[in-house]
C-alpha atoms as a PDB file:
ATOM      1  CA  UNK A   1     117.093  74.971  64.210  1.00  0.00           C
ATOM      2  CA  UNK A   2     117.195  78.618  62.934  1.00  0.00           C
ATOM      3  CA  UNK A   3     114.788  81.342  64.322  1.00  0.00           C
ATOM      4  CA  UNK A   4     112.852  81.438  60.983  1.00  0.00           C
ATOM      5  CA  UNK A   5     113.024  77.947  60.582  1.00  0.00           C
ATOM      6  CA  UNK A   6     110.984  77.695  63.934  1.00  0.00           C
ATOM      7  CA  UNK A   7     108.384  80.542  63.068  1.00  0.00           C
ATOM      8  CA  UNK A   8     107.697  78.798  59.523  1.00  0.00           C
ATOM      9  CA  UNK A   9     107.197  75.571  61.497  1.00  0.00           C
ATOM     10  CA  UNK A  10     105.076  77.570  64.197  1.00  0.00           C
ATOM     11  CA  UNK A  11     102.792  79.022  61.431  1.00  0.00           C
ATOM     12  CA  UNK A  12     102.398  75.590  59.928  1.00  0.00           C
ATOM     13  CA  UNK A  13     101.193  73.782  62.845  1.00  0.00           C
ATOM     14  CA  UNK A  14      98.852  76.594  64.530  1.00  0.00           C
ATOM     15  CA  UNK A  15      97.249  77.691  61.245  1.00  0.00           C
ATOM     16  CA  UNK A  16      98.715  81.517  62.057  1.00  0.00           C
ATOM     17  CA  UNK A  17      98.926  84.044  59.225  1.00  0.00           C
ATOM     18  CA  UNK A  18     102.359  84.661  58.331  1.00  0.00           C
ATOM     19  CA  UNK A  19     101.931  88.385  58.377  1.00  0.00           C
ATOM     20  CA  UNK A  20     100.951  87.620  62.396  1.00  0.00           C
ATOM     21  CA  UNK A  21     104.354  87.347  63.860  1.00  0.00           C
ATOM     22  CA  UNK A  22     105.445  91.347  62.845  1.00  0.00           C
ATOM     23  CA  UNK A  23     102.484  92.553  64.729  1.00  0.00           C
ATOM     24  CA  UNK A  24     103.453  90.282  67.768  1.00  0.00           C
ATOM     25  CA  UNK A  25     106.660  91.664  67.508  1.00  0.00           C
ATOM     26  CA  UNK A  26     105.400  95.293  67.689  1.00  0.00           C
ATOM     27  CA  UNK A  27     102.512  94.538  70.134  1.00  0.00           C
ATOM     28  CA  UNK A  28     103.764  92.121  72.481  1.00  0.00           C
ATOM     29  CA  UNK A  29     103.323  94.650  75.585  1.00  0.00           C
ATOM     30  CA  UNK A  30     105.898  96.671  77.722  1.00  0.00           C
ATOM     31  CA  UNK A  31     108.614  94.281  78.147  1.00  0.00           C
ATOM     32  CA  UNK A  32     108.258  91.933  74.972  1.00  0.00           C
ATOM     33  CA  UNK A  33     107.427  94.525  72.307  1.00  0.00           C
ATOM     34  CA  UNK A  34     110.620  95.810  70.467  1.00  0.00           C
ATOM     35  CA  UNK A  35     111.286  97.391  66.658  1.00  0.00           C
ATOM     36  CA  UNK A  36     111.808  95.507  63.713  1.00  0.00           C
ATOM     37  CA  UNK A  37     114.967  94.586  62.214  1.00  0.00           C
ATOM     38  CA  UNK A  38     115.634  96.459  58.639  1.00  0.00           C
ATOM     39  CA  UNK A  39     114.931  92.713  57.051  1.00  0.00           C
ATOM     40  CA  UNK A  40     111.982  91.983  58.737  1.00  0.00           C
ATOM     41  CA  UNK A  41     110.545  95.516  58.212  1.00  0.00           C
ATOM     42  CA  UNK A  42     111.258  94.811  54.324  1.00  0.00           C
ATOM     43  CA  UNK A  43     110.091  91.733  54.398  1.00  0.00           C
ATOM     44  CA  UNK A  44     106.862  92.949  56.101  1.00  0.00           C
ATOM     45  CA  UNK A  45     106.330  95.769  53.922  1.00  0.00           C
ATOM     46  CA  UNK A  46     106.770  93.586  50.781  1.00  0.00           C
ATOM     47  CA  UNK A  47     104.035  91.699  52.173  1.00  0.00           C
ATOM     48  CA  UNK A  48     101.904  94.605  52.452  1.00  0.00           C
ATOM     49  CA  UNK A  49     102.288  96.129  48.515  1.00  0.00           C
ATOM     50  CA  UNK A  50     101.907  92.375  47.415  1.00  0.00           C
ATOM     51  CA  UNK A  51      98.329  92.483  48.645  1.00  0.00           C
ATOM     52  CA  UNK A  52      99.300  89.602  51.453  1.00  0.00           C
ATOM     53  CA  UNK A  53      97.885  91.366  54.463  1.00  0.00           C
ATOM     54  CA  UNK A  54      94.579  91.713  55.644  1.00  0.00           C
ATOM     55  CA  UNK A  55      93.305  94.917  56.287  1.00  0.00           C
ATOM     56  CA  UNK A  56      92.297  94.086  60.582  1.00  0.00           C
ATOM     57  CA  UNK A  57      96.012  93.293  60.136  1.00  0.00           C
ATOM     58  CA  UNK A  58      97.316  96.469  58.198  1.00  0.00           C
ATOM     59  CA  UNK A  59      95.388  98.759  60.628  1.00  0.00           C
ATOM     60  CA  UNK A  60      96.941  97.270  64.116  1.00  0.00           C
ATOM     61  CA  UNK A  61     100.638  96.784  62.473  1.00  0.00           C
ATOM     62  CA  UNK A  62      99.636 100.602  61.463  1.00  0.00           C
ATOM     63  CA  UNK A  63      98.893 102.088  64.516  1.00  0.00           C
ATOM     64  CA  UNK A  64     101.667  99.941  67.034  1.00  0.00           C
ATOM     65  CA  UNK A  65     104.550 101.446  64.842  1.00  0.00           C
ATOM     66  CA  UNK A  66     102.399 104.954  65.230  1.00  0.00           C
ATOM     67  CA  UNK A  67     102.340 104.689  68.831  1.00  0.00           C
ATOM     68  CA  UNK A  68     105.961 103.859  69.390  1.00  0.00           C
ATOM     69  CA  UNK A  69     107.214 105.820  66.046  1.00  0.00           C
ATOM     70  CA  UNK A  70     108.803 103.862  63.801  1.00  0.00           C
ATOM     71  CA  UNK A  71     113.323 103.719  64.022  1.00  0.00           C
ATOM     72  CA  UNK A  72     115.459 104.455  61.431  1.00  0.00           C
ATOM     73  CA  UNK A  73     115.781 101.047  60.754  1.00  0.00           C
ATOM     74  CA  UNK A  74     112.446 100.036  59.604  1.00  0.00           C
ATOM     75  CA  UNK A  75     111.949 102.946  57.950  1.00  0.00           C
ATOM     76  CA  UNK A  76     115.288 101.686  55.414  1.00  0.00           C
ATOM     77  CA  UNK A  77     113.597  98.908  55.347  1.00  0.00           C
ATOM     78  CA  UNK A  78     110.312 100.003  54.216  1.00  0.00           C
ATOM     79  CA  UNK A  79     111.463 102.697  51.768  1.00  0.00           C
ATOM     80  CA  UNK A  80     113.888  99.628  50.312  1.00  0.00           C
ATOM     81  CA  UNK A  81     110.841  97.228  49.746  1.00  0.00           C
ATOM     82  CA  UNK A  82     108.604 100.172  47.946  1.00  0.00           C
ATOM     83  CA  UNK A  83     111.615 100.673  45.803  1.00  0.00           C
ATOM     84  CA  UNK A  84     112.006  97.227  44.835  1.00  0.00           C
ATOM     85  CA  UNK A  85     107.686  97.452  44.285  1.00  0.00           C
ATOM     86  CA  UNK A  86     108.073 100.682  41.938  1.00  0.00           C
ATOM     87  CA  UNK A  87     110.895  99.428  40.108  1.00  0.00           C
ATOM     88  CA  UNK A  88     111.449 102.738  38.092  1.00  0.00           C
ATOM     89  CA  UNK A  89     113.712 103.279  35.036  1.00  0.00           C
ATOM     90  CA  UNK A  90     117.249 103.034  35.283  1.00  0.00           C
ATOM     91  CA  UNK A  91     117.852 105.317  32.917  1.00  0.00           C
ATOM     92  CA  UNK A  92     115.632 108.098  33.811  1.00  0.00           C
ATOM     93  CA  UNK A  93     118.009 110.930  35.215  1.00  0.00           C
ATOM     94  CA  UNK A  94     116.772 113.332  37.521  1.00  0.00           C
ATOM     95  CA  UNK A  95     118.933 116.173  39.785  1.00  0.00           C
ATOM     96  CA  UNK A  96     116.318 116.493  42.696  1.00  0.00           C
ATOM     97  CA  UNK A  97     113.644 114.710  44.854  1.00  0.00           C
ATOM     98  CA  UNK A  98     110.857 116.560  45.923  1.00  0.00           C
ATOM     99  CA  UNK A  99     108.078 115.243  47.847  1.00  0.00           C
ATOM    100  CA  UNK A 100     104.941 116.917  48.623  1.00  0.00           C
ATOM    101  CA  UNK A 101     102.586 115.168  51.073  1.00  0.00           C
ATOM    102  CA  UNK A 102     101.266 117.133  53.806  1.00  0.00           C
ATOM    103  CA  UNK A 103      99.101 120.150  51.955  1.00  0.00           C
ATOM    104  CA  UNK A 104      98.353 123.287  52.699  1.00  0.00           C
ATOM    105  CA  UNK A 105      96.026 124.722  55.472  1.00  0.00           C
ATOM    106  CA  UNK A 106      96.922 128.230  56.199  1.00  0.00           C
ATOM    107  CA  UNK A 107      99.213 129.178  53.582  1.00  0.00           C
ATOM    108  CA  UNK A 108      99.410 128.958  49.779  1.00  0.00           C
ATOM    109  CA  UNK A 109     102.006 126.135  48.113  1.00  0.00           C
ATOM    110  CA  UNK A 110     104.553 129.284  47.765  1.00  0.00           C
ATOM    111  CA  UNK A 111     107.196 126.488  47.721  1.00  0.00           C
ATOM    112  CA  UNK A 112     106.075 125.174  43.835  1.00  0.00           C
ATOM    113  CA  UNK A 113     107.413 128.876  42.613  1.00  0.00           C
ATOM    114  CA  UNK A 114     111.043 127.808  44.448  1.00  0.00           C
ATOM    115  CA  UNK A 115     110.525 124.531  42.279  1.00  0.00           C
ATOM    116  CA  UNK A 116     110.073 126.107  39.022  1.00  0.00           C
ATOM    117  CA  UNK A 117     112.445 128.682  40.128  1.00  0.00           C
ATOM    118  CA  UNK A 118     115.193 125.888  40.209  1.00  0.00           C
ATOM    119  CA  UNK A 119     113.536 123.755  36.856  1.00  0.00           C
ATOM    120  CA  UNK A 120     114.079 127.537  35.114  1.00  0.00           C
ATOM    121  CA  UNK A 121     118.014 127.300  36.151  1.00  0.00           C
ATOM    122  CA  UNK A 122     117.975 123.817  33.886  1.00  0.00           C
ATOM    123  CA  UNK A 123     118.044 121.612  37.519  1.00  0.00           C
ATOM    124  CA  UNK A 124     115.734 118.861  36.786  1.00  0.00           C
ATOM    125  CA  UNK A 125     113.102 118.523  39.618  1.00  0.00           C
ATOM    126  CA  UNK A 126     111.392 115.342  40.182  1.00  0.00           C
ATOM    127  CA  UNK A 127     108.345 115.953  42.633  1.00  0.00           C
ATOM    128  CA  UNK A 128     105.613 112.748  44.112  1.00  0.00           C
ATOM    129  CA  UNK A 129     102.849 113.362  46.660  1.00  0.00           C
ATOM    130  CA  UNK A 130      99.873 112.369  47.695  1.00  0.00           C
ATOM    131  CA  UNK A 131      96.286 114.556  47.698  1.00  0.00           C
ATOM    132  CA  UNK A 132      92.724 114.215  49.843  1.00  0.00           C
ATOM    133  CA  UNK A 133      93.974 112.083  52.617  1.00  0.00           C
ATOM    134  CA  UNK A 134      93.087 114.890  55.137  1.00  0.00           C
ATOM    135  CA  UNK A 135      90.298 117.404  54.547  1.00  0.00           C
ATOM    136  CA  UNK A 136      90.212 121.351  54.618  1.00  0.00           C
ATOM    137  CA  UNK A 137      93.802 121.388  53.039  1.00  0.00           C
ATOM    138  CA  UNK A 138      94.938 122.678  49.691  1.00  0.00           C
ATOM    139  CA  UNK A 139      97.631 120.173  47.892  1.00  0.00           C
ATOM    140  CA  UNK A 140      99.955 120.339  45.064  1.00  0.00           C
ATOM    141  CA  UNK A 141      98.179 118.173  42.598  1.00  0.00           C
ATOM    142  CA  UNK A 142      95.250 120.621  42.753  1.00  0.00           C
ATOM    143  CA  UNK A 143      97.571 123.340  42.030  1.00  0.00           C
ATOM    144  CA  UNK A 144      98.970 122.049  39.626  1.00  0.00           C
ATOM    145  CA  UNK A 145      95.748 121.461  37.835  1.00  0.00           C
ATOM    146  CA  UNK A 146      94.543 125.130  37.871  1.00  0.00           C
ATOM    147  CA  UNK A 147      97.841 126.246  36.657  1.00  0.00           C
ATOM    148  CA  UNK A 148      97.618 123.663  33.391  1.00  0.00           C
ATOM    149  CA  UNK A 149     100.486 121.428  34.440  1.00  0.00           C
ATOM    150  CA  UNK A 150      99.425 117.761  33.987  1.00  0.00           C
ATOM    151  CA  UNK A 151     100.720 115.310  36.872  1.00  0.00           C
ATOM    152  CA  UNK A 152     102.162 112.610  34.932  1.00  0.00           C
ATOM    153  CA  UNK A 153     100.634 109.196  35.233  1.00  0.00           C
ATOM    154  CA  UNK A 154     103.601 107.348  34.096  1.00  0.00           C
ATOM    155  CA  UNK A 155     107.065 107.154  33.560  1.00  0.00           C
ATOM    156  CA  UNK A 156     107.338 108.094  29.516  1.00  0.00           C
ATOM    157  CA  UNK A 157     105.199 111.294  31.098  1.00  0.00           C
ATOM    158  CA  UNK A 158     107.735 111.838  33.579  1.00  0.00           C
ATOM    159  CA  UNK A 159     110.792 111.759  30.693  1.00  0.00           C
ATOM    160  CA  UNK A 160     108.922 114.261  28.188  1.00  0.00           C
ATOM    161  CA  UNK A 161     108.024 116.778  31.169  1.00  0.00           C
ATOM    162  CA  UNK A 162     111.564 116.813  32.545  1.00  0.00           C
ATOM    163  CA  UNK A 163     113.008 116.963  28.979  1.00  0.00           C
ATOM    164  CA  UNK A 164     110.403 120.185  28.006  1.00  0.00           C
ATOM    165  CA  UNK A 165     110.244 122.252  31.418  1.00  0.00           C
ATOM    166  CA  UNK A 166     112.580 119.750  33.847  1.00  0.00           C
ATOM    167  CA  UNK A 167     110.005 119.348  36.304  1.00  0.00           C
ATOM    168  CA  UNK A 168     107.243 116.600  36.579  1.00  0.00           C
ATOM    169  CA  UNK A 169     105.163 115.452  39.394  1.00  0.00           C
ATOM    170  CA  UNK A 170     103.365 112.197  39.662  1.00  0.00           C
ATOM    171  CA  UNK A 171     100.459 111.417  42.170  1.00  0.00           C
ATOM    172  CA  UNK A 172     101.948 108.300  45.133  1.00  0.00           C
ATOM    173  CA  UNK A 173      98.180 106.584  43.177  1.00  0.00           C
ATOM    174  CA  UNK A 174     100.614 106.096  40.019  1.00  0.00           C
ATOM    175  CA  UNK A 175     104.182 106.194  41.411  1.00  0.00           C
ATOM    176  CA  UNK A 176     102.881 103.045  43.876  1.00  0.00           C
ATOM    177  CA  UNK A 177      99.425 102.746  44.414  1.00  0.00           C
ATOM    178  CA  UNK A 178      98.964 100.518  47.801  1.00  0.00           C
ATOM    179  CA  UNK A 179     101.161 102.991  49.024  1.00  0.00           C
ATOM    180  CA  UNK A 180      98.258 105.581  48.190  1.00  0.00           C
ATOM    181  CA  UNK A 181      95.293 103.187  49.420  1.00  0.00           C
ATOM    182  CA  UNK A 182      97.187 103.168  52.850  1.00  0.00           C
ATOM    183  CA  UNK A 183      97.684 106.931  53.007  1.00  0.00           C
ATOM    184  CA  UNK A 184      93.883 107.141  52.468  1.00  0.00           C
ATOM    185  CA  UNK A 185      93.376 104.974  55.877  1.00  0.00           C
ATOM    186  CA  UNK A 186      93.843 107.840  57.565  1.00  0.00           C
ATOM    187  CA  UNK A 187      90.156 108.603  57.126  1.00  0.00           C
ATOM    188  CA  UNK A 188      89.291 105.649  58.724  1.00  0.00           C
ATOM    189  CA  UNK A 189      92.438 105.651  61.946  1.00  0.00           C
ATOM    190  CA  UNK A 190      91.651 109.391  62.356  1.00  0.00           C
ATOM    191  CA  UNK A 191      95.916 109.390  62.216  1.00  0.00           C
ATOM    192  CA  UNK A 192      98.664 109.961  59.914  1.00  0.00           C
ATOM    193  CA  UNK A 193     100.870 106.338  59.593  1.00  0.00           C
ATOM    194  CA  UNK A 194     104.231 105.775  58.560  1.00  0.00           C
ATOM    195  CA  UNK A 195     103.523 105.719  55.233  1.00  0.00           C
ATOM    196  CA  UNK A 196     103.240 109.456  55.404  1.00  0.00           C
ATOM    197  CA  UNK A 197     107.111 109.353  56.868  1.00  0.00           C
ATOM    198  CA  UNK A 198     108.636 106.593  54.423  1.00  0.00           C
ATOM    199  CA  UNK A 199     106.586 108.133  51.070  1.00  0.00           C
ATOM    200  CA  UNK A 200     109.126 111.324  51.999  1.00  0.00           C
ATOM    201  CA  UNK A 201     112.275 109.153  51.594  1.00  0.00           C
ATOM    202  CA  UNK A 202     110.838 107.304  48.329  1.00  0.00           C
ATOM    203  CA  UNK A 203     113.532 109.181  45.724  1.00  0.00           C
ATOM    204  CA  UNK A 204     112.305 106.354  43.298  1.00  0.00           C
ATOM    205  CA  UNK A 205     114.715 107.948  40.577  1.00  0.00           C
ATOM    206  CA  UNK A 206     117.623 108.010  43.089  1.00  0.00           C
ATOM    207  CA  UNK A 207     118.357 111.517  42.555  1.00  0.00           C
ATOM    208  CA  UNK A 208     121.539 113.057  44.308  1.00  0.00           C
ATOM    209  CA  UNK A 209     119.708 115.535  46.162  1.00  0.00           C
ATOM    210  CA  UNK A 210     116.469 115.253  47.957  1.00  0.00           C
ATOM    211  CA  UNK A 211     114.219 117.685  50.270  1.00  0.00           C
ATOM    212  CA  UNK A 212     111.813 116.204  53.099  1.00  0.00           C
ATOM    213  CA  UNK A 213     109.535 118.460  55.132  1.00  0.00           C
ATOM    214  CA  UNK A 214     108.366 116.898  58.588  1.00  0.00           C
ATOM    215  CA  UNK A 215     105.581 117.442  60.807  1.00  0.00           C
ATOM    216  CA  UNK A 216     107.708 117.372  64.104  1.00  0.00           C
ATOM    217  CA  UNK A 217     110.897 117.928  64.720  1.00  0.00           C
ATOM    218  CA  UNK A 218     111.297 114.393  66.518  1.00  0.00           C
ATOM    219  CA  UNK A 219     111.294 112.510  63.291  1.00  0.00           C
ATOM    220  CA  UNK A 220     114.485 114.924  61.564  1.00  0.00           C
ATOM    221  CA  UNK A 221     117.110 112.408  62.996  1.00  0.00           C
ATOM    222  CA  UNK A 222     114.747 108.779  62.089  1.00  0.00           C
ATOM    223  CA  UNK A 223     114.847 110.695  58.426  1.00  0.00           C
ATOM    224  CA  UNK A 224     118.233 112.129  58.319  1.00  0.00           C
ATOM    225  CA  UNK A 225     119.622 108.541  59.544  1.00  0.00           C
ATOM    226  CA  UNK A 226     117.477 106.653  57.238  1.00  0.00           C
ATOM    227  CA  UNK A 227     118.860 108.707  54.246  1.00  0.00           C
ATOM    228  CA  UNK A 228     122.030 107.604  55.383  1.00  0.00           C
ATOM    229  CA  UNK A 229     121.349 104.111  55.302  1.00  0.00           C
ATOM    230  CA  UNK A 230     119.544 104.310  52.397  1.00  0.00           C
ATOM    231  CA  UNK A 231     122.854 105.720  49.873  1.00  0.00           C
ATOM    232  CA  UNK A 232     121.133 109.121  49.860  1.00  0.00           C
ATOM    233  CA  UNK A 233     124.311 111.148  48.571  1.00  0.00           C
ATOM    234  CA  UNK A 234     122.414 114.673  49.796  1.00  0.00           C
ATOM    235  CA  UNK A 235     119.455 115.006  51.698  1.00  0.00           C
ATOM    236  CA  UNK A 236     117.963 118.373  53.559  1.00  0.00           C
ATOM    237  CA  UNK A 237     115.120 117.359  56.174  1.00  0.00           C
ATOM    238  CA  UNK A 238     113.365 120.286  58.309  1.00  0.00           C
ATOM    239  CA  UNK A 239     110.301 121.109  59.689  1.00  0.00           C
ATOM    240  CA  UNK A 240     108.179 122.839  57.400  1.00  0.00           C
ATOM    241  CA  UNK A 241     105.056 125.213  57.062  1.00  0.00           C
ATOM    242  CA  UNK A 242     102.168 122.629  57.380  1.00  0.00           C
ATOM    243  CA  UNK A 243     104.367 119.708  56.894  1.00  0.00           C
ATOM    244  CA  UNK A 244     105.416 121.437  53.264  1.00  0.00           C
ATOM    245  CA  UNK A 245     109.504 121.858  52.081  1.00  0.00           C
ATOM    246  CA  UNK A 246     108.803 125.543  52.775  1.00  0.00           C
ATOM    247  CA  UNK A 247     110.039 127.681  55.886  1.00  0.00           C
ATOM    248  CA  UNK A 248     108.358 129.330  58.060  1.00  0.00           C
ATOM    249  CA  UNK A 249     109.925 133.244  58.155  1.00  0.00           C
ATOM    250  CA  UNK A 250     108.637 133.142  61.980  1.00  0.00           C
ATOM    251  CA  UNK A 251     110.407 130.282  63.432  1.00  0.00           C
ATOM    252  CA  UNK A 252     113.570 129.396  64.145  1.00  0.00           C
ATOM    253  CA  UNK A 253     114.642 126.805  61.443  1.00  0.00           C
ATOM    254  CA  UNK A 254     117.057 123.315  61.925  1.00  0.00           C
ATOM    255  CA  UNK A 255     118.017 121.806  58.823  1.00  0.00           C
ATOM    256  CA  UNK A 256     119.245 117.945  59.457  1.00  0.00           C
ATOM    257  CA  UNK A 257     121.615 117.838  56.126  1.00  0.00           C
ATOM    258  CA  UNK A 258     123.328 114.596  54.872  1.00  0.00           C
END
């Protein structure tokens, strides 16, 4: 009798959510607890976009992966499922990933002027990020705003922006919105989760290239090996200013390339 076999026959007889078992897994104390497999942490995280999860649920899965921070292998696994959810066009081209998650708090977004820098040279930039999940910061969405660029709300938006001025950004609440709700939690956890880590690795339009900013220099290789696993042809990860793809000209500065 197969493993899964036995779970599925486990959850029939004891009444258990099926969602249960990959918080066991995570939770199960000193000696029992281990990561998730890449299938299990995709078939977990499909669970979660399809609404299948209860929220008591969401919040302790949440914070155990926080606590132990999640491998390189569930975060493959977690990007690969949100791909699958998005399902963007095939045949929307695009030269470079940009995300933009983190905000500003002490410094101005300086790094949208390297963007359009690059969209002037004809590069097509492709940027996604999130806004409001943490207060007293200053995020690219607003920016945007005040300088009349529109984030697009969908992909035809997307196509016409990158044709006209190749660059478009789109807000995570229309590029995949339970990935957004989740981000919000953070109001409510007082943390940041891994959704902040695996919305960095996202490259929905599988551009070639990508740039990710961390917040701590710990999670460079969990990114660096996840793009790896993931097919990411070329990938720059570093620890930027505030947790933005921008460096700070006072610290020392390790790029994890792929």
């Amino acid at each position: 009798m197969s493993e899964q076999y036995r779970n599925k026959l486990s959850q029939i007889k004891t009444g258990e959510h099926p969602f249960a078992q990959y918080v066991r897994i995570l939770g199960k104390g000193k000696t029992g607890s281990r990561s998730l497999t890449e299938q299990e942490a995709f078939d977990a995280m499909q669970m979660i976009l399809k609404g299948e999860v209860e929220d008591l649920q969401l919040g302790a899965f949440l914070m155990l992966l926080r606590v132990k921070e999640e491998s390189h292998e569930e975060l493959t696994g977690f990007v690969a499922a949100a791909r699958e959810s998005i399902a963007a066009p095939k045949t929307l081209e695009v030269q470079l990933d940009w995300s933009s998650y983190a905000g500003k708090k002490k410094q101005l977004p300086w790094y949208l002027l390297s963007c359009f820098a690059i969209a002037d040279q004809g590069i097509s930039v492709y940027m996604h990020g999130a806004s409001g999940h943490t207060e007293g910061r200053l995020y690219t969405e607003e920016v945007l705003n005040t300088l009349n660029i529109t984030p697009a709300q969908n992909w035809a938006t997307v196509e016409q922006q990158l044709n006209t001025t190749q660059f478009s950004f789109m807000p995570l609440e229309f590029l995949c919105p339970p990935l957004k709700r989740i981000i919000d939690f953070r109001n409510y956890l007082g943390l940041r989760s891994p959704v902040h880590t695996l919305s960095r690795l996202l490259n929905p339009l599988a551009a070639p290239y990508s740039m990710q900013s961390i917040f701590h220099p710990a999670y460079g290789d969990s990114h660096q090996q996840a793009a790896i696993s993931l097919g990411q042809a070329h990938a720059a990860v570093f620890k930027g200013e505030g947790g933005e793809i921008e460096r700070r000209p006072e610290a020392s500065c390790l790029v994890k390339t792929v």
